[in-house]
C-alpha atoms as a PDB file:
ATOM      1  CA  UNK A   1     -74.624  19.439 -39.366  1.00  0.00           C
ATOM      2  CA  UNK A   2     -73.079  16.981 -41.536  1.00  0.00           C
ATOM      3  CA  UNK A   3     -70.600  14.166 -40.619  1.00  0.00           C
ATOM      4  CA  UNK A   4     -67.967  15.909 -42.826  1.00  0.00           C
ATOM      5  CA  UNK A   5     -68.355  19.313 -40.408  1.00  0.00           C
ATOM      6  CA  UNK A   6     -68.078  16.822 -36.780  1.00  0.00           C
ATOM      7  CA  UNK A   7     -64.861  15.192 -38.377  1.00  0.00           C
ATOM      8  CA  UNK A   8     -63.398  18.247 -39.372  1.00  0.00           C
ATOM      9  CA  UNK A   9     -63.983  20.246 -35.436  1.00  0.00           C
ATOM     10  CA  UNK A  10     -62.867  17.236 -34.126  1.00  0.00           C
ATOM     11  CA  UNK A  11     -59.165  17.388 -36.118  1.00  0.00           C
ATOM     12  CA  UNK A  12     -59.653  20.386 -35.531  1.00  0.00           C
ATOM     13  CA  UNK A  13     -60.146  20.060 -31.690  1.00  0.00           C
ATOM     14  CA  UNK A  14     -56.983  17.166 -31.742  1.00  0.00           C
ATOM     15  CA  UNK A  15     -54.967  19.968 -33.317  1.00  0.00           C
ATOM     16  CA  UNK A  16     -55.066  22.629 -30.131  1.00  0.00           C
ATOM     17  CA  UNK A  17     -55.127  19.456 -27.821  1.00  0.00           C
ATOM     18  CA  UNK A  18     -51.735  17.483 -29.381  1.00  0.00           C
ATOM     19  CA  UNK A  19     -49.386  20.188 -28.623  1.00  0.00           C
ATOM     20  CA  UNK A  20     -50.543  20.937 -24.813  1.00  0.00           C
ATOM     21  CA  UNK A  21     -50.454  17.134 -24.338  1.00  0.00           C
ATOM     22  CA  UNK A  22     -46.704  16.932 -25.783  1.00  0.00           C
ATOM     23  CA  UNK A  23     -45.869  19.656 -23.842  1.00  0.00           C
ATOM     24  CA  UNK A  24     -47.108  18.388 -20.715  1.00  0.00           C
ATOM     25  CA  UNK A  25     -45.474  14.779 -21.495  1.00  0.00           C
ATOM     26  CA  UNK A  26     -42.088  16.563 -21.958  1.00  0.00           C
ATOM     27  CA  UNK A  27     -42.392  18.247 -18.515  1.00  0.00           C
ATOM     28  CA  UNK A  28     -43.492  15.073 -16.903  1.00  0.00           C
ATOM     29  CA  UNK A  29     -40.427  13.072 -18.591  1.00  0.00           C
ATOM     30  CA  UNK A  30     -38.208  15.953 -17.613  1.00  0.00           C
ATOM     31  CA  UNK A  31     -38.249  15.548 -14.210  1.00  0.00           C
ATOM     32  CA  UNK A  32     -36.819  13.102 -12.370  1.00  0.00           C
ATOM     33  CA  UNK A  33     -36.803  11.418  -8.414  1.00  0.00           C
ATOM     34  CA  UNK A  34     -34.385  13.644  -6.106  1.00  0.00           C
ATOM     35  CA  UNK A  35     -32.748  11.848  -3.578  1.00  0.00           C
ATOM     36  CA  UNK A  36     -31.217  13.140  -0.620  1.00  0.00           C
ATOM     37  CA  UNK A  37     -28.299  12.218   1.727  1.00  0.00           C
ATOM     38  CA  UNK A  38     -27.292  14.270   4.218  1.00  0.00           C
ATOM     39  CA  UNK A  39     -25.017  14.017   7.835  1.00  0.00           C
ATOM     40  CA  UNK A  40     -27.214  16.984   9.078  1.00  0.00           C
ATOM     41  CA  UNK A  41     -29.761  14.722  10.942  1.00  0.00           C
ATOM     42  CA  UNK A  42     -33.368  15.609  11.226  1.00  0.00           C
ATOM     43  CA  UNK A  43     -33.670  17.504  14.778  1.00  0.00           C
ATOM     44  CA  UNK A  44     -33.293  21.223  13.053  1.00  0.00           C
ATOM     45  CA  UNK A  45     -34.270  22.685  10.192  1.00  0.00           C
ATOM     46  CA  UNK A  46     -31.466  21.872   7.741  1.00  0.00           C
ATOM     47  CA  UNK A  47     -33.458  18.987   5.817  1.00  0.00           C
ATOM     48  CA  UNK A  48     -36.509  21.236   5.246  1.00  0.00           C
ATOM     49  CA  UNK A  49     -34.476  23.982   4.378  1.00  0.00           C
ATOM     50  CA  UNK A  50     -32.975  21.748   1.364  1.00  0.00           C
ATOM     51  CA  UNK A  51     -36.202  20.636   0.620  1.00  0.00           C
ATOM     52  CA  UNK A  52     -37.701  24.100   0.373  1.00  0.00           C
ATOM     53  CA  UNK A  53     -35.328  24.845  -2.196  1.00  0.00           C
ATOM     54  CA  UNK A  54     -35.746  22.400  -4.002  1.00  0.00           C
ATOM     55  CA  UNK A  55     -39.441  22.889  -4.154  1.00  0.00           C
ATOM     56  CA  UNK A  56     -38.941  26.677  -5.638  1.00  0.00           C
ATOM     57  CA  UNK A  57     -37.508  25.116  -8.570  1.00  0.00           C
ATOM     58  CA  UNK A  58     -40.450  22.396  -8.715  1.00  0.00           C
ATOM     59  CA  UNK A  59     -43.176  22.137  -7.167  1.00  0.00           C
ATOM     60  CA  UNK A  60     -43.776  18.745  -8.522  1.00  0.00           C
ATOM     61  CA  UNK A  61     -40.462  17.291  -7.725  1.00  0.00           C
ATOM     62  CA  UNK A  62     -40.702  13.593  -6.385  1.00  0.00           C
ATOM     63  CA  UNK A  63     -38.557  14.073  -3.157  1.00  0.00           C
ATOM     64  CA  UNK A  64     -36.769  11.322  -1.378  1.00  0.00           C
ATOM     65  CA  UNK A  65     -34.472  10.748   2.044  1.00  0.00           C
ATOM     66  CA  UNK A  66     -31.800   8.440   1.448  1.00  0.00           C
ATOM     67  CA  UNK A  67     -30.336   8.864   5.043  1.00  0.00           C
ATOM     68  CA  UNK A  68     -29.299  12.149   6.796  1.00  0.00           C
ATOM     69  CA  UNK A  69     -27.707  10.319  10.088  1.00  0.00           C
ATOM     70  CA  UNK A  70     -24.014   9.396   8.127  1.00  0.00           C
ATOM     71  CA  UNK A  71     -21.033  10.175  10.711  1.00  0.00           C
ATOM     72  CA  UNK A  72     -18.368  10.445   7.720  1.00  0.00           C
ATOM     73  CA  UNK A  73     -17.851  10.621   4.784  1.00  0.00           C
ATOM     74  CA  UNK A  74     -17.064   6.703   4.099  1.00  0.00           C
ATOM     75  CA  UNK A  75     -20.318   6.511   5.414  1.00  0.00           C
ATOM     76  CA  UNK A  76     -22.326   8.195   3.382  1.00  0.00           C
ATOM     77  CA  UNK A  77     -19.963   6.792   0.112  1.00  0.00           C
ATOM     78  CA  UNK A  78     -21.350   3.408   1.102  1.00  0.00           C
ATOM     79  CA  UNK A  79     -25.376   4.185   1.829  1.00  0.00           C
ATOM     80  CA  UNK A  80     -25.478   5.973  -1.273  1.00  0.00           C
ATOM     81  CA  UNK A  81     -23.375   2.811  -2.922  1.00  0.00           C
ATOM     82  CA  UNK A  82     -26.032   0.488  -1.506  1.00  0.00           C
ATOM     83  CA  UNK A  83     -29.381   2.208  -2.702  1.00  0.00           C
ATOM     84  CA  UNK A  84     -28.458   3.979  -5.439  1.00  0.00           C
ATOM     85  CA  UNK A  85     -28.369   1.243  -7.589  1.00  0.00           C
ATOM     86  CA  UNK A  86     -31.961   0.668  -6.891  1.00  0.00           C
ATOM     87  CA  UNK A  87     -33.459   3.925  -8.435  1.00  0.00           C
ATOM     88  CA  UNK A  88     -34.218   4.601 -12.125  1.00  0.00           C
ATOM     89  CA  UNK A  89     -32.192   6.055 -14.631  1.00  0.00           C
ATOM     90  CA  UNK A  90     -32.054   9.910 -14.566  1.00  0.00           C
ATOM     91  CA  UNK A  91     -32.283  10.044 -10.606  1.00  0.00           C
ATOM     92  CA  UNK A  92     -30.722  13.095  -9.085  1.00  0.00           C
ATOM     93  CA  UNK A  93     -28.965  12.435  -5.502  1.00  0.00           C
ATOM     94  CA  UNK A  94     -27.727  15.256  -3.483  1.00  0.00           C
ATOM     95  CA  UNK A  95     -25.038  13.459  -1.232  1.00  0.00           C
ATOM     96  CA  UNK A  96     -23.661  16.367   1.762  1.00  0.00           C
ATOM     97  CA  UNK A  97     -21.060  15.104   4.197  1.00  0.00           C
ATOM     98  CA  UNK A  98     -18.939  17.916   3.728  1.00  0.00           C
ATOM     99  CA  UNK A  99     -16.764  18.889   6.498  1.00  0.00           C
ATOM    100  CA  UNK A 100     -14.811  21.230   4.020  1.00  0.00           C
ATOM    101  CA  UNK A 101     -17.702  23.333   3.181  1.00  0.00           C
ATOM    102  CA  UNK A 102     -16.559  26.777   2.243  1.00  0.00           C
ATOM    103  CA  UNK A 103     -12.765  25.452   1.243  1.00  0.00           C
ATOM    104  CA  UNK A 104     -11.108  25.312  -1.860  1.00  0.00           C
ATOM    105  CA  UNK A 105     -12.530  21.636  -2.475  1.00  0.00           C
ATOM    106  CA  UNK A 106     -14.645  21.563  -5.390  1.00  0.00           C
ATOM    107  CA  UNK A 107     -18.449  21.253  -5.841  1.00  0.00           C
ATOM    108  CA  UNK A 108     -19.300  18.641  -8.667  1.00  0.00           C
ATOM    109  CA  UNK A 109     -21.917  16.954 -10.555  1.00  0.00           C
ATOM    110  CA  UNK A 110     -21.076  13.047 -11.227  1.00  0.00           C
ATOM    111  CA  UNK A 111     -23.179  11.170 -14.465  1.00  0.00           C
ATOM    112  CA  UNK A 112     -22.475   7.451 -14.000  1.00  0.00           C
ATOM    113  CA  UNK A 113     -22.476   5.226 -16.912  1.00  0.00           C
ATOM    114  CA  UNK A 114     -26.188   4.055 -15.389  1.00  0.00           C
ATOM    115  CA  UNK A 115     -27.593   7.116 -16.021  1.00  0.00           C
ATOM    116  CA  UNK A 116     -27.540   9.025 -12.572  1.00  0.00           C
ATOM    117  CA  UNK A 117     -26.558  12.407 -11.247  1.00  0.00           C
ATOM    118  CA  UNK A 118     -24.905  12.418  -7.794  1.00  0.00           C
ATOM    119  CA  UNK A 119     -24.472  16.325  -6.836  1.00  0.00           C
ATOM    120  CA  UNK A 120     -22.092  16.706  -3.898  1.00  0.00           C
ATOM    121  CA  UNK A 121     -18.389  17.826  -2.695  1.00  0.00           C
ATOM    122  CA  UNK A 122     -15.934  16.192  -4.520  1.00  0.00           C
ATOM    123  CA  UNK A 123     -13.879  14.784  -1.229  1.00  0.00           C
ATOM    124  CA  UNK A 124     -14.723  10.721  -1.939  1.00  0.00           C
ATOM    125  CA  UNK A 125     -18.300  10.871  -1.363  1.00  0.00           C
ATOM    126  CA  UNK A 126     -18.876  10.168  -4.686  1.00  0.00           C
ATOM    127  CA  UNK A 127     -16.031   7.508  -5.410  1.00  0.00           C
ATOM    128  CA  UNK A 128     -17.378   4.313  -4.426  1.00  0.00           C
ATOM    129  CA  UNK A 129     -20.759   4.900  -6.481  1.00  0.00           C
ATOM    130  CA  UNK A 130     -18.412   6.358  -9.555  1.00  0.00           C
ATOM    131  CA  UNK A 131     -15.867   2.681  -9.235  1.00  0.00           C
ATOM    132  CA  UNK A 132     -18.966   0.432  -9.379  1.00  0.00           C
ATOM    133  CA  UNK A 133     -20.810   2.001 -12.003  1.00  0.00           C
ATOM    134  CA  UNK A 134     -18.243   4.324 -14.391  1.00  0.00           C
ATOM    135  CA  UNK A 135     -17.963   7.891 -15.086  1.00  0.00           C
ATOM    136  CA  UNK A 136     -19.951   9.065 -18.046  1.00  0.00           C
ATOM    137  CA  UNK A 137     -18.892  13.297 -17.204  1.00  0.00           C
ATOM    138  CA  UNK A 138     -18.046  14.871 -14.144  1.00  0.00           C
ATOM    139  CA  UNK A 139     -18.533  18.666 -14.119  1.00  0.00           C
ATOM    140  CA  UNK A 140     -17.614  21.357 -11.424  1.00  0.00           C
ATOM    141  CA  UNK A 141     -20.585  23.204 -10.233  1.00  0.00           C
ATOM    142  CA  UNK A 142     -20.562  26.861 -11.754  1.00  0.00           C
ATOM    143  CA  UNK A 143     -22.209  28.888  -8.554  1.00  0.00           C
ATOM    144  CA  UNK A 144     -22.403  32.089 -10.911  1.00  0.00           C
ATOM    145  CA  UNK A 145     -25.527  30.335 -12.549  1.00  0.00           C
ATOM    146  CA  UNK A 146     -25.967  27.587 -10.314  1.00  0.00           C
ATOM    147  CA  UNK A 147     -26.611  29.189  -6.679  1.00  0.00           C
ATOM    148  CA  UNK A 148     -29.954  30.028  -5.055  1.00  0.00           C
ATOM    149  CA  UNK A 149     -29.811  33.938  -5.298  1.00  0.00           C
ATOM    150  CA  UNK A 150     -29.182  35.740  -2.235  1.00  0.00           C
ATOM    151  CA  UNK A 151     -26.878  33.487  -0.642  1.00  0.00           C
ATOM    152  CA  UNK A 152     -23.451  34.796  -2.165  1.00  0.00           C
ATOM    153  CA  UNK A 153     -22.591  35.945   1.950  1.00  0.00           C
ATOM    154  CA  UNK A 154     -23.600  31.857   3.263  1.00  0.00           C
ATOM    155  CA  UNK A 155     -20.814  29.883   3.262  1.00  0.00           C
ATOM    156  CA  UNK A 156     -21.395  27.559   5.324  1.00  0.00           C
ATOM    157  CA  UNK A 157     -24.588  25.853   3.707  1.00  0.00           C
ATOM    158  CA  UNK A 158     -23.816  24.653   0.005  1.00  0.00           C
ATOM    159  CA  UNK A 159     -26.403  21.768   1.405  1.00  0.00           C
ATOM    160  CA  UNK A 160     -28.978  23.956   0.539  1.00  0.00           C
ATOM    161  CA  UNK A 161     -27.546  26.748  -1.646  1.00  0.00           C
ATOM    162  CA  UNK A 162     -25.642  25.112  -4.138  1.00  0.00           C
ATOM    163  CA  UNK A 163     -26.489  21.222  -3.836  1.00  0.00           C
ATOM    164  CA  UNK A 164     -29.497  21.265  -3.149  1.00  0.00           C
ATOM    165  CA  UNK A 165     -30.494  23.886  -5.631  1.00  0.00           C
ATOM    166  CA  UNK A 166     -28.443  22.726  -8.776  1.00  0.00           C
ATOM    167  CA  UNK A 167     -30.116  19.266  -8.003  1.00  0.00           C
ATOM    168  CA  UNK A 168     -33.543  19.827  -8.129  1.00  0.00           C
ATOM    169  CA  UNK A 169     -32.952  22.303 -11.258  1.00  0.00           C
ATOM    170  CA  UNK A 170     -31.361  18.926 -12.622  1.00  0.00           C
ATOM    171  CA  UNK A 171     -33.802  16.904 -11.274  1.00  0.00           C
ATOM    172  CA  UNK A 172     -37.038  19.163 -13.091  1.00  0.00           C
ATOM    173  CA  UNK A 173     -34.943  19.782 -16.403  1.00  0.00           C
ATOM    174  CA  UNK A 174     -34.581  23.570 -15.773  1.00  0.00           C
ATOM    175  CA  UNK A 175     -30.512  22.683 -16.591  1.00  0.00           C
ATOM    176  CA  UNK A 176     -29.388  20.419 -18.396  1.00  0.00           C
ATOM    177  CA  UNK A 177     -26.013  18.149 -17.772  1.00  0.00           C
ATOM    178  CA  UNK A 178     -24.023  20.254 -19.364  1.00  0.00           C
ATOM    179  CA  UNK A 179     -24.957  23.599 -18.309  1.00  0.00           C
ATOM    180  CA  UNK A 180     -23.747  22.791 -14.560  1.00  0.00           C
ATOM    181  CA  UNK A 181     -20.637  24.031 -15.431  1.00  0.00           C
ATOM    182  CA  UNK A 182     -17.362  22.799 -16.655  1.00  0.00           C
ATOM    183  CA  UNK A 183     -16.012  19.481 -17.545  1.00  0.00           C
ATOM    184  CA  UNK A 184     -13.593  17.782 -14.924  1.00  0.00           C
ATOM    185  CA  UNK A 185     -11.068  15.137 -16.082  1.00  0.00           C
ATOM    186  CA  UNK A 186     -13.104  11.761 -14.455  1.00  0.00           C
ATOM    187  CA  UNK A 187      -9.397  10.594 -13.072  1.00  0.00           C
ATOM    188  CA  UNK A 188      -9.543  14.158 -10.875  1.00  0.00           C
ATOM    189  CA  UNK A 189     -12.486  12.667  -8.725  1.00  0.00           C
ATOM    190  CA  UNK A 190     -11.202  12.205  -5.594  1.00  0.00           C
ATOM    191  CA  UNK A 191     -11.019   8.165  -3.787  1.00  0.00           C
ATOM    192  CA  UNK A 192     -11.191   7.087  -0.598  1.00  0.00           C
ATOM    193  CA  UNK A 193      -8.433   4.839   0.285  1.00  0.00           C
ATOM    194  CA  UNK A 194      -9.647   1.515   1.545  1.00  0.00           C
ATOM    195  CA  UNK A 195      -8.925  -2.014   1.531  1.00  0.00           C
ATOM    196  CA  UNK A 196     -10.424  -3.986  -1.452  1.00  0.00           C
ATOM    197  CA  UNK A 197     -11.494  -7.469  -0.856  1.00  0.00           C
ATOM    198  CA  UNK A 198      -9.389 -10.289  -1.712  1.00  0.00           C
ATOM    199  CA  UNK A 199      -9.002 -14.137  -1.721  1.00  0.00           C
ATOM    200  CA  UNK A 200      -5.682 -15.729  -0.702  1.00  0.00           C
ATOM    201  CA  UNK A 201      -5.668 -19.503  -1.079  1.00  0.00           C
ATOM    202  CA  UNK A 202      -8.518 -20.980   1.657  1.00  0.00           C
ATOM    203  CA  UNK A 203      -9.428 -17.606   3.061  1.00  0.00           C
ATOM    204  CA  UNK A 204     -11.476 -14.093   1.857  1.00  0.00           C
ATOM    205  CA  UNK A 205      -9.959 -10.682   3.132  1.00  0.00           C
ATOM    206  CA  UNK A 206     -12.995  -7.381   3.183  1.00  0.00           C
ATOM    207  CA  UNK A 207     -13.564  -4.412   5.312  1.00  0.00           C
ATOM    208  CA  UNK A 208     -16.596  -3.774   7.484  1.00  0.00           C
ATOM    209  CA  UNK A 209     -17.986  -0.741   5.886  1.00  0.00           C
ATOM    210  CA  UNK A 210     -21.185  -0.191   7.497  1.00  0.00           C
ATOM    211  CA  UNK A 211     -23.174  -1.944  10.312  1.00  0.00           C
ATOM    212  CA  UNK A 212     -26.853  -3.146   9.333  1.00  0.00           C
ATOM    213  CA  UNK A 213     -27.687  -0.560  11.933  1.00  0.00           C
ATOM    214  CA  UNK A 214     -30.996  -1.923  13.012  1.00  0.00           C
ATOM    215  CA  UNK A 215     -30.422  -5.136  13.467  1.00  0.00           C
ATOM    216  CA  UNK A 216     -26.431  -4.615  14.400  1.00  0.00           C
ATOM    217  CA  UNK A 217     -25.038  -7.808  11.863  1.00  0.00           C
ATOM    218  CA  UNK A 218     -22.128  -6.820  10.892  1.00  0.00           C
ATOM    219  CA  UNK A 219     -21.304  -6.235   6.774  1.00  0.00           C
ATOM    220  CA  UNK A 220     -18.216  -6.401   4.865  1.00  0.00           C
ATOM    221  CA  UNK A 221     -17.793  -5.695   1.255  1.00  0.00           C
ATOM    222  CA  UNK A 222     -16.279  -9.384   0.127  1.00  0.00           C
ATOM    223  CA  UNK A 223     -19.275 -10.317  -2.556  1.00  0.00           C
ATOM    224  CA  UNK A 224     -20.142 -13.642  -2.865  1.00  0.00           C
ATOM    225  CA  UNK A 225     -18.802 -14.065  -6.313  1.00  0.00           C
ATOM    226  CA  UNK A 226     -15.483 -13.814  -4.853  1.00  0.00           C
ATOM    227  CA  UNK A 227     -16.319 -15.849  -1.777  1.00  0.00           C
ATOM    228  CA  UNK A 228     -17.224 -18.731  -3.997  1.00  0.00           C
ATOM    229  CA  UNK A 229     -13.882 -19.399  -4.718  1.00  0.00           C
ATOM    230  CA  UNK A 230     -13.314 -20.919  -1.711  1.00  0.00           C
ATOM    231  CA  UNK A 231     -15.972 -23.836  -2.467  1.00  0.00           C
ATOM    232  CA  UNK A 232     -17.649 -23.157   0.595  1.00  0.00           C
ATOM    233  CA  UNK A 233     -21.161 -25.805   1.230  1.00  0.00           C
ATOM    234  CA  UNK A 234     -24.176 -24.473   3.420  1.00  0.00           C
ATOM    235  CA  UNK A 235     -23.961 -25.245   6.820  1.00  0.00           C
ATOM    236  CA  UNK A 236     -19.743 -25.823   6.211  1.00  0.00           C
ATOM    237  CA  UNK A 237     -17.973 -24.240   9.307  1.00  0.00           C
ATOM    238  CA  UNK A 238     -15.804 -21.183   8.466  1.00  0.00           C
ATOM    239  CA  UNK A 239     -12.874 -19.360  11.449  1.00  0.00           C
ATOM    240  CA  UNK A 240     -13.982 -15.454  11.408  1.00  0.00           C
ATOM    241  CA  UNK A 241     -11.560 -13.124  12.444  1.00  0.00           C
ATOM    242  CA  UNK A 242     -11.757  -9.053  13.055  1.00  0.00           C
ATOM    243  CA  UNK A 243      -9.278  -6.911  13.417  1.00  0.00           C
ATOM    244  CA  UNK A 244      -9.285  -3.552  14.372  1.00  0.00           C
ATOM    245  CA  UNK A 245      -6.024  -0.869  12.923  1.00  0.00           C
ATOM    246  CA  UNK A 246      -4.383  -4.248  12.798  1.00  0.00           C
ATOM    247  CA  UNK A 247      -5.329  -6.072  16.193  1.00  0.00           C
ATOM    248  CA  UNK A 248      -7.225  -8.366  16.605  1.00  0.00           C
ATOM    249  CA  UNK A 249     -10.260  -8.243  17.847  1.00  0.00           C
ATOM    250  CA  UNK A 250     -12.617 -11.168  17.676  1.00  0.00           C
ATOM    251  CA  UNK A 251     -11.879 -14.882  16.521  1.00  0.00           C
ATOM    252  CA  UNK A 252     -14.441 -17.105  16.211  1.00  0.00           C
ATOM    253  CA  UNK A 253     -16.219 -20.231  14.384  1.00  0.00           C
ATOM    254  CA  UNK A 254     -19.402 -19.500  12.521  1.00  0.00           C
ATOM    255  CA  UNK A 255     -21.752 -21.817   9.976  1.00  0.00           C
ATOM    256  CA  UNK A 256     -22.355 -20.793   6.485  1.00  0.00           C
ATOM    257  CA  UNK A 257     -26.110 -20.464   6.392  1.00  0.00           C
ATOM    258  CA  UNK A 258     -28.958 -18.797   4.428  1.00  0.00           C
ATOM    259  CA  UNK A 259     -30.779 -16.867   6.703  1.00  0.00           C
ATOM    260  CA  UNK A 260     -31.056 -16.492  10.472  1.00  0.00           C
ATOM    261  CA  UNK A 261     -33.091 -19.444  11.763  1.00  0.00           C
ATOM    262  CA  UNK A 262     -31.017 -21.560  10.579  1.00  0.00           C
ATOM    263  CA  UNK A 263     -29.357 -21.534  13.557  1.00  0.00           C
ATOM    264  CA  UNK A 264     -30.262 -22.049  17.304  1.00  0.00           C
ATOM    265  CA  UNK A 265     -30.930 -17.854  18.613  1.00  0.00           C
ATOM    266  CA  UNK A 266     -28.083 -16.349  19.626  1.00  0.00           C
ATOM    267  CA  UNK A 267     -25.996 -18.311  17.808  1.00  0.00           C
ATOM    268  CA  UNK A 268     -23.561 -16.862  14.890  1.00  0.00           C
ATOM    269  CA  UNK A 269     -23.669 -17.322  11.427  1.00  0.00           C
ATOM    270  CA  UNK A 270     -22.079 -15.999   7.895  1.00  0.00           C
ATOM    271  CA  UNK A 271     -24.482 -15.420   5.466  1.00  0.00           C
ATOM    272  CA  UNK A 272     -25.003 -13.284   1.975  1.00  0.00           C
ATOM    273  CA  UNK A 273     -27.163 -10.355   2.772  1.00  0.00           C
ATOM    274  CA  UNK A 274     -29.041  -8.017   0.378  1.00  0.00           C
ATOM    275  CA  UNK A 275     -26.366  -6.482  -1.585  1.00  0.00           C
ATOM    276  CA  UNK A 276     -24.480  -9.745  -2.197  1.00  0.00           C
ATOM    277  CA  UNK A 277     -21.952  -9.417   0.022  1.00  0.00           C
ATOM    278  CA  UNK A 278     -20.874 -11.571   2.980  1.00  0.00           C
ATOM    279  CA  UNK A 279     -22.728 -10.343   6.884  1.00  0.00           C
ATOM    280  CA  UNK A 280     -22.007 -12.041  10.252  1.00  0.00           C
ATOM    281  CA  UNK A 281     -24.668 -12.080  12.665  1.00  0.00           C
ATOM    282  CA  UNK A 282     -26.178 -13.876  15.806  1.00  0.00           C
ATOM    283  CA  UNK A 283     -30.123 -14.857  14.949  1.00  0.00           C
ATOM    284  CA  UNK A 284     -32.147 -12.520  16.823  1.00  0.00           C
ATOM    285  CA  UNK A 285     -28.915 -10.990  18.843  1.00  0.00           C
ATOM    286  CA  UNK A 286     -27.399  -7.899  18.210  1.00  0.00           C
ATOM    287  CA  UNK A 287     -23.375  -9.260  17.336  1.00  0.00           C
ATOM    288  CA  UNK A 288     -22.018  -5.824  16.716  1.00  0.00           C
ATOM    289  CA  UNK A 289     -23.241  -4.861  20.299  1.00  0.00           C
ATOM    290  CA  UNK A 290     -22.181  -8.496  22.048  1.00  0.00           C
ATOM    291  CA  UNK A 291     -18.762  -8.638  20.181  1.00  0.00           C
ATOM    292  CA  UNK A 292     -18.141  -4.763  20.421  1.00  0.00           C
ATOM    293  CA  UNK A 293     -17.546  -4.370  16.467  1.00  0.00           C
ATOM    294  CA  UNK A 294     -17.954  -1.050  14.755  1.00  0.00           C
ATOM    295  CA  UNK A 295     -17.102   0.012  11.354  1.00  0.00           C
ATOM    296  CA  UNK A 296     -14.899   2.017   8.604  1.00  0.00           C
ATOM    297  CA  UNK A 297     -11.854   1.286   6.595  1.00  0.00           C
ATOM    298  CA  UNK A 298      -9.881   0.363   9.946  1.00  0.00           C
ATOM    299  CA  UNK A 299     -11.885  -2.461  10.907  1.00  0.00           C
ATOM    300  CA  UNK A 300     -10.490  -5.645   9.268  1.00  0.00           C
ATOM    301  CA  UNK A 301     -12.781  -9.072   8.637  1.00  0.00           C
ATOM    302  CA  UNK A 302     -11.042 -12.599   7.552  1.00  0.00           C
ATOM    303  CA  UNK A 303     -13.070 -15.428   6.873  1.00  0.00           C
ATOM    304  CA  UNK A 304     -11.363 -18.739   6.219  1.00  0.00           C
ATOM    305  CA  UNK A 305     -12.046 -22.588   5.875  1.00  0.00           C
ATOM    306  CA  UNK A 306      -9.994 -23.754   7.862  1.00  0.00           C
END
């Protein structure tokens, strides 16, 4: 056999090859990390359910758990706020706290401006992801198409029925964007109402929107760009008040520091934490627990320099 035979079986060979390889690149690149967020906890079979699904549409699928232990739905707005950011373009999250399941409020798939999909109830769960990063399309969730089949008489589970499975179709490209459904005006996504941080003259006003539930510091969502306006110097003294539904509820003097052990333990401290924003906390104490300090839109933080 001649060299001009082996080159030709070979092109030949790279011919049948090329096309199953692009094919299987396209599938690869086609499917994306699902992400999950739930308030159903893990203790039944809710989670698994979901996940089930999902895995009917891909086996593949790349299958995450954001949190499923979120007591409202400000909750959940802010844990998906503080990871999503994190994940790669194309990511599919499936965000249920839904205590309107089966009502007239609408089922939705949110594309940010960075390139995610957030598939969920539109009742604010979505907002606080959609005001940091933008609305590229919204679009309500067409169940005639988008439902796992033989669950038209379940109304009580669009976790799994509708969520979940329009999400991990997403998620492995079996629908694209725009066959979800409908386009939704992006000012029709609906807010939560909460106060926005602030800075009046020599003091920063936030919200504590979540607790650092491990450790029990407590965060508020004043970043530190805005906090630098007060000219604030490590180790400077600042007067930390909390107020709960407008009373107060703790007052006290804290260092600005980096980290933790930079102060004596037990001792209190205001520091930046991991998303940029402003945390209180006593070094290796739990100051939500000592100090009695939960969370949400009610509870109030001022931090001041004086």
């Amino acid at each position: 056999m001649n060299l001009g035979s082996l080159a030709g079986r070979a092109i030949a060979r790279s011919a049948r090859i090329l096309p199953c390889f692009l094919l299987f690149s396209a599938l690869v690149e086609a499917r994306a990390p699902l992400v999950l967020l739930t308030d159903f906890g893990t203790q039944d079979g809710a989670v698994s359910a979901m996940k089930g699904v999902a895995y009917t549409a891909c086996e593949d699928l790349l299958i995450s758990d954001l949190s499923h232990e979120n007591p409202s739905i400000f909750d959940g707005a802010y844990r998906l706020y503080q990871s999503e950011q994190f994940w790669p373009r194309g990511t599919v999250f499936v965000a249920v706290v839904d205590p309107g399941v089966g009502t007239e409020r609408l089922s939705v798939v949110l594309k940010t401006r960075t390139g995610r999909y957030f598939v969920g109830p539109d009742n604010g769960l979505l907002s606080l992801v959609a005001e940091r990063d933008g609305i590229e399309g919204l679009r309500q969730i067409d169940e005639r198409s988008n439902r796992r089949p033989g669950s038209d008489d379940s109304h009580t589970f669009h976790g799994r029925d509708v969520f979940g499975y329009t999400g991990a179709r997403l998620a492995a490209g079996v629908i694209t964007f725009e066959q979800v459904g409908p386009p939704l005006p992006p000012s029709g996504l609906i807010s939560l109402n909460y106060r926005k941080p602030q800075l009046e003259g020599t003091k920063v006003w936030g919200i504590i929107p979540v607790l650092d539930v491990q450790y029990d510091n407590v965060w508020t969502n004043i970043p530190k760009a805005l906090f630098d306006g007060l000219h604030v110097a490590l180790g400077d003294p600042l007067h930390v008040r909390i107020y709960h539904n407008g009373m107060l509820m703790e007052d006290t003097v804290a260092p600005y520091q980096r980290t933790f052990g930079e102060v004596p333990v037990g001792k209190p401290l205001v520091y930046v934490n991991s998303l940029l924003n402003l945390a209180l906390a006593l070094n290796q104490r739990s100051y939500a627990a000592v100090h009695k300090i939960e969370s949400g839109p009610q509870w109030w933080i001022e931090i001041s320099r004086d």
